[in-house]
Protein backbone atom coordinates (compact mmCIF):
# COMPACT_ATOMS: atom_id res chain seq x y z
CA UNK A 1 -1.45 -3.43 5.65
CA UNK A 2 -5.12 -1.55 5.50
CA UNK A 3 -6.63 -2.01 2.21
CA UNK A 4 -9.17 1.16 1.18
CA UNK A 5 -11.92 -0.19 -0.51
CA UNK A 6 -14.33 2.73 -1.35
CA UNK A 7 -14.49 3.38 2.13
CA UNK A 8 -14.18 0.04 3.37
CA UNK A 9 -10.82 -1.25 5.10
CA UNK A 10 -9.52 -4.93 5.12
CA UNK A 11 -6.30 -6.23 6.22
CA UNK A 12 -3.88 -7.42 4.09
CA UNK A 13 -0.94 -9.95 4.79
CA UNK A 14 1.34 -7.49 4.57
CA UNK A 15 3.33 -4.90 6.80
CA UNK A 16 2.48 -1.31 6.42
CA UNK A 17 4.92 -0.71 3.72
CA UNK A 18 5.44 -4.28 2.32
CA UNK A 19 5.73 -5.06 -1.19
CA UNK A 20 3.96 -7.42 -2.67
CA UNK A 21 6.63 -9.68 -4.30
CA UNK A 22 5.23 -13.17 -5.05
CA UNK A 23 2.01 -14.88 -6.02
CA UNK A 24 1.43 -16.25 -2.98
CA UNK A 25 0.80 -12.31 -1.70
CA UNK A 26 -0.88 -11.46 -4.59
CA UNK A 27 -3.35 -13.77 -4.24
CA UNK A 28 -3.86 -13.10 -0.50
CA UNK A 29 -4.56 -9.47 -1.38
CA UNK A 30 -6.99 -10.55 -4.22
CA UNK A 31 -8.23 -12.56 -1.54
CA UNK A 32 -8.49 -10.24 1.30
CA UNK A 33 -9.57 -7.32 -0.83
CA UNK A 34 -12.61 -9.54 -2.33
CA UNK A 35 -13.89 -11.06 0.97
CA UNK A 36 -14.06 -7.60 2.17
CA UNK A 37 -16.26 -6.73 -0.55
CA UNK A 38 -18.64 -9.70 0.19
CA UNK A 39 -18.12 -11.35 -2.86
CA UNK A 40 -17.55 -14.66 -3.70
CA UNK A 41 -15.11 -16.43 -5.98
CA UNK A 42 -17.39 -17.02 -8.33
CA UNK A 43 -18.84 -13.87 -8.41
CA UNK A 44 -15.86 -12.09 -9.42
CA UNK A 45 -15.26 -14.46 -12.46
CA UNK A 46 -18.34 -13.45 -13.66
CA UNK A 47 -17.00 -10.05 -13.07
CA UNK A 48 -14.23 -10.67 -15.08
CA UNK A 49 -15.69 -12.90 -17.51
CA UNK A 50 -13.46 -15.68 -16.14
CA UNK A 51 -14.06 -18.92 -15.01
CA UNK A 52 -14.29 -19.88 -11.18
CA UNK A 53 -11.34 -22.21 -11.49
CA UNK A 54 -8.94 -19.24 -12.72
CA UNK A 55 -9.69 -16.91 -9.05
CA UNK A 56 -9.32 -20.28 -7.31
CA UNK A 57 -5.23 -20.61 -8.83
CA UNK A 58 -4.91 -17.21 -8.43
CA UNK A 59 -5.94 -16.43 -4.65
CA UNK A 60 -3.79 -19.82 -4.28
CA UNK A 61 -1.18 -17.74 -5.58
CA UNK A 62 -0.47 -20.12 -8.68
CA UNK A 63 2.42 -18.04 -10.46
CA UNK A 64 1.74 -19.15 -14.09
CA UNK A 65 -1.71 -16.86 -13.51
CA UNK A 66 -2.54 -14.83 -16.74
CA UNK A 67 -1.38 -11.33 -15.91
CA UNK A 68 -4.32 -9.62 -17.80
CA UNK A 69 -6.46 -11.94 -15.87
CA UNK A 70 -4.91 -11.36 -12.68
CA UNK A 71 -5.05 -7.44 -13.19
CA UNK A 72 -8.68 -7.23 -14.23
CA UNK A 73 -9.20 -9.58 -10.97
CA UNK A 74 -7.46 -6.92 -8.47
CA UNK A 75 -8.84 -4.07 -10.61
CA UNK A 76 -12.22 -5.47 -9.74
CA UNK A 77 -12.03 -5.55 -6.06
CA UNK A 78 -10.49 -1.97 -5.75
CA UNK A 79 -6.54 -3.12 -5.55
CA UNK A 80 -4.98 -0.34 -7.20
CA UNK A 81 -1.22 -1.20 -8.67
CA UNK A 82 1.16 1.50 -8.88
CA UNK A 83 4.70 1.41 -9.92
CA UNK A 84 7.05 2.70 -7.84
CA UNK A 85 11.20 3.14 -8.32
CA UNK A 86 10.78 3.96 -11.87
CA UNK A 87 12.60 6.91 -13.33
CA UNK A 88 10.69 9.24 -16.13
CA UNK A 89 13.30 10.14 -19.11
């Protein structure tokens, strides 16, 4: 899976139209999307205002991450989330 990142591209673990379904992927895409960006772990905890430890577990794909955490983390290196499947009433 290509990865857009403000006009940069990095590969993701992931087939073209793969979900993301587990930690373990999450984290690789954190991981991926941040490398790509030239920036290290620690950098974007200090992005975040989290601590080093925290993007360590979560590119590790720890599942007990924090989710508000773990979306400001993907926010910050350009991963955009969108839900998909869901019916408007």
């Amino acid at each position: 899976m290509l990865l857009n990142l403000c006009g940069t591209y990095a590969i993701l673990p992931l087939g073209k139209n793969d979900m993301i379904d587990n930690a373990t992927q999450f984290g690789a895409a954190v991981a991926s999307a941040r490398k790509a960006l030239g920036l290290t772990q620690r950098e974007l905890a200090l992005a975040i205002n989290s601590g080093e430890r925290f993007i360590v577990d979560l590119e590790a794909g720890k599942p007990t991450a924090q989710l508000g955490k773990a979306l400001a983390a993907a926010k910050a290196v350009g991963l955009r989330l969108t839900a998909t499947g869901i019916s408007q009433a």
